[in-house]
C-alpha atoms as a PDB file:
ATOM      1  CA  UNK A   1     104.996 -92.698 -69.115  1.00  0.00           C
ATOM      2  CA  UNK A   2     103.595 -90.500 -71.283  1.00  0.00           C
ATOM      3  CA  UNK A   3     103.173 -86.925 -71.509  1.00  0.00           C
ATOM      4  CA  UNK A   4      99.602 -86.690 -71.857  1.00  0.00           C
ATOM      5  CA  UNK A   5      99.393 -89.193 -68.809  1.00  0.00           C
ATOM      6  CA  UNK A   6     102.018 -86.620 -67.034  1.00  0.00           C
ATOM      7  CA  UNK A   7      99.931 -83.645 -67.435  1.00  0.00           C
ATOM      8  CA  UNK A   8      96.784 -85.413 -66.513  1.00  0.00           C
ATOM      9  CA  UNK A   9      98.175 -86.617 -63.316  1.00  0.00           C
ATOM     10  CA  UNK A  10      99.158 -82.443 -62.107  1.00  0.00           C
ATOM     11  CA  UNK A  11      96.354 -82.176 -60.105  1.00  0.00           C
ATOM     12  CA  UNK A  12      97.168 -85.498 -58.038  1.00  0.00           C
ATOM     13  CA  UNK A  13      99.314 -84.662 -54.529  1.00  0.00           C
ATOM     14  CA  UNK A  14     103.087 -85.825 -54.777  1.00  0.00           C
ATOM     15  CA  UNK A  15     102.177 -88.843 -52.856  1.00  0.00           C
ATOM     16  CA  UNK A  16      99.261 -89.970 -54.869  1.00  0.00           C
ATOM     17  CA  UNK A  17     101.372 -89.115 -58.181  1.00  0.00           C
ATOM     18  CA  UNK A  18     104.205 -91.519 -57.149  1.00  0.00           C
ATOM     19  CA  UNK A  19     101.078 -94.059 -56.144  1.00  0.00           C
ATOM     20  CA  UNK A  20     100.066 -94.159 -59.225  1.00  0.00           C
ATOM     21  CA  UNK A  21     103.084 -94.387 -61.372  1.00  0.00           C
ATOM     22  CA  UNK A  22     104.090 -96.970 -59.475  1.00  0.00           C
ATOM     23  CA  UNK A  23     100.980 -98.768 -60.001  1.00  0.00           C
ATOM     24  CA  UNK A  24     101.425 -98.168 -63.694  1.00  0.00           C
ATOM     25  CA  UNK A  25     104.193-100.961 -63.886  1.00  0.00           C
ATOM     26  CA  UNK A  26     102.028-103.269 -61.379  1.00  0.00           C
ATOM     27  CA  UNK A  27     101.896-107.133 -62.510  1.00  0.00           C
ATOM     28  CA  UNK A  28     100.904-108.950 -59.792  1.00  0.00           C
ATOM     29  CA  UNK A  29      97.094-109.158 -57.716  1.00  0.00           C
ATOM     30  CA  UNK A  30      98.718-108.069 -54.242  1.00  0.00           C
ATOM     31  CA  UNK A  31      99.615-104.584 -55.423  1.00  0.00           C
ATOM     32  CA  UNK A  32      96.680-104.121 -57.656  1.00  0.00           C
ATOM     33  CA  UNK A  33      94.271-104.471 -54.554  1.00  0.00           C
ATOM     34  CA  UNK A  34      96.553-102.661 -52.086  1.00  0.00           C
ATOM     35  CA  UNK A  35      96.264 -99.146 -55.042  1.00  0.00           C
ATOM     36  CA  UNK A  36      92.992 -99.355 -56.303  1.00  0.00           C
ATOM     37  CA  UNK A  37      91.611 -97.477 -53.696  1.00  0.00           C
ATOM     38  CA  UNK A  38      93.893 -94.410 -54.430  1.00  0.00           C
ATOM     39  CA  UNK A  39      91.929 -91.003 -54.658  1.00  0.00           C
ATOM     40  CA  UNK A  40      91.293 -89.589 -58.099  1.00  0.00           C
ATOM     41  CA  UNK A  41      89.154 -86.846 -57.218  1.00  0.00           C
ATOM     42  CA  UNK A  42      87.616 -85.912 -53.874  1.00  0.00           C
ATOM     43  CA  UNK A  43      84.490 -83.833 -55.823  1.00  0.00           C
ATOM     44  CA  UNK A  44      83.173 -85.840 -57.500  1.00  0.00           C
ATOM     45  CA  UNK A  45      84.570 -88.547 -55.450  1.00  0.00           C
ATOM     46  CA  UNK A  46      86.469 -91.018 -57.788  1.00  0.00           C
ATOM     47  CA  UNK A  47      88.838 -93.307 -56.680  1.00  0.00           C
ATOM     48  CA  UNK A  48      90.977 -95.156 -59.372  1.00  0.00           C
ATOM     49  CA  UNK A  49      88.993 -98.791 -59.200  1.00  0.00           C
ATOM     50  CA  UNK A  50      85.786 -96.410 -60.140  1.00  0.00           C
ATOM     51  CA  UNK A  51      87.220 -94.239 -62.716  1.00  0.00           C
ATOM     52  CA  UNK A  52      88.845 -97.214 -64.398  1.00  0.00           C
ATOM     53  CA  UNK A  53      85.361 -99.386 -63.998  1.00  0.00           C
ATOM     54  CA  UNK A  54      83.381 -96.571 -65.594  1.00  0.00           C
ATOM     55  CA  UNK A  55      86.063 -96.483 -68.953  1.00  0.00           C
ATOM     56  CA  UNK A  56      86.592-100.039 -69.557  1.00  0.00           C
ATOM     57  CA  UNK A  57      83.771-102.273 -70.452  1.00  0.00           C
ATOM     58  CA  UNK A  58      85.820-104.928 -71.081  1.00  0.00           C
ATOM     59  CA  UNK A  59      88.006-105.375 -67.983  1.00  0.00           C
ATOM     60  CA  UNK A  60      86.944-108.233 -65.411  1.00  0.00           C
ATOM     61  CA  UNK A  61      86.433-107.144 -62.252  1.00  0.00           C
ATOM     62  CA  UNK A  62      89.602-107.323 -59.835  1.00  0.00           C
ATOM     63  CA  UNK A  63      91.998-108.226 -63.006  1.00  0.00           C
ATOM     64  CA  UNK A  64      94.829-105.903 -63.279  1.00  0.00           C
ATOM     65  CA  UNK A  65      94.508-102.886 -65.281  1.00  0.00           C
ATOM     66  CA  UNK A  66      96.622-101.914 -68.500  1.00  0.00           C
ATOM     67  CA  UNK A  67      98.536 -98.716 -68.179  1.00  0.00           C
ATOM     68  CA  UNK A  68      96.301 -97.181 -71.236  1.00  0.00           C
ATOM     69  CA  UNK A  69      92.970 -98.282 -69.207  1.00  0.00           C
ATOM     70  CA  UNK A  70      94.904 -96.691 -66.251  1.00  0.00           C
ATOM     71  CA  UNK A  71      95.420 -92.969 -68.322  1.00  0.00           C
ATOM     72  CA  UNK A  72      92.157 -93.673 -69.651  1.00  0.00           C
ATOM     73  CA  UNK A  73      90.934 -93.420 -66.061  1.00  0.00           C
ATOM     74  CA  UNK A  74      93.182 -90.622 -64.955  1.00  0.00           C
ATOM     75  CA  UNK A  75      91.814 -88.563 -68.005  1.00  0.00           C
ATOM     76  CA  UNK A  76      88.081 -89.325 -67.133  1.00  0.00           C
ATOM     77  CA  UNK A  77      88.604 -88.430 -63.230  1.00  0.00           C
ATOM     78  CA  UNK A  78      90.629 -85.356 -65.139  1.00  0.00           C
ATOM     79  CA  UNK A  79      87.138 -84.494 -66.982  1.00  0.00           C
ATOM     80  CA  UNK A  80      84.742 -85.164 -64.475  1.00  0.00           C
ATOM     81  CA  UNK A  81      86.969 -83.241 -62.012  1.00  0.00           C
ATOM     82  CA  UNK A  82      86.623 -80.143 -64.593  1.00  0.00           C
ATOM     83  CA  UNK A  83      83.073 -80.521 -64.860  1.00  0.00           C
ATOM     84  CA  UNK A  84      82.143 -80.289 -61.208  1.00  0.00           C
ATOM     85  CA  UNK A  85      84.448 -77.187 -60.654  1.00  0.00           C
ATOM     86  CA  UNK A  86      82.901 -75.263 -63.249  1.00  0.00           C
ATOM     87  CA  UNK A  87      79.362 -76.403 -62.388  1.00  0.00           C
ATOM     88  CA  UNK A  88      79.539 -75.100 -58.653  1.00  0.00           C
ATOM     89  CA  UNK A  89      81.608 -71.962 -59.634  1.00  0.00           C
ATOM     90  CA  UNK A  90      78.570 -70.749 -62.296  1.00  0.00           C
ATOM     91  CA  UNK A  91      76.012 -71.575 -59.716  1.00  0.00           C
ATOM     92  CA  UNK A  92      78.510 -69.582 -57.205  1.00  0.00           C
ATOM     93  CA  UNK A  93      78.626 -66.538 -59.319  1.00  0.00           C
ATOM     94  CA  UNK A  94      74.393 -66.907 -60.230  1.00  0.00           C
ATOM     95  CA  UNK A  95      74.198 -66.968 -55.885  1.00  0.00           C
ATOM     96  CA  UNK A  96      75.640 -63.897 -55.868  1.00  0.00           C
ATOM     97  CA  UNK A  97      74.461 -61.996 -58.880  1.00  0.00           C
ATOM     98  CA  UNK A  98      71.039 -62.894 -57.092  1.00  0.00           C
ATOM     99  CA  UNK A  99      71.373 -61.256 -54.204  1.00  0.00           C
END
């Protein structure tokens, strides 16, 4: 695995960490369908079948990632996970400089 992948995948709980680097080296349908469901992000909700259907055009639906579509997806639930935090903490500090 990769380092970039590594440092992506910090904000994931043990358990869903050693999910998905397990899934990384997944080759067979089974496995794939029993994963996909693993949570990304809980706000925005993401689980890993979204986050990898909103980066890859190209992937058939229920086929078996590739580990780069699978960082591609950890990065994008990374991003979007970034996004929402700092959009509810500005309108959490405007809240309060309001009143």
């Amino acid at each position: 695995m990769n380092n970039e992948l590594q440092e992506l995948m910090v904000f994931l709980s043990k358990h869903h960490n050693l999910t998905l680097t397990s899934i990384l080296s997944v080759t067979d349908t089974e496995s794939w369908e029993q994963n996909k469901h693993t949570l990304l992000s809980s706000a925005p909700f993401l689980t890993l079948e979204m986050a990898i259907n909103r980066v890859s055009d190209s992937r058939k639906r229920n086929s078996i990632p590739t580990p780069q579509t699978i960082y591609e997806a950890v990065k994008y639930a990374a991003q979007k996970r970034k996004q929402y935090s700092l959009q509810h903490d500005n309108s959490y500090v405007e809240k309060n400089d309001a009143a």
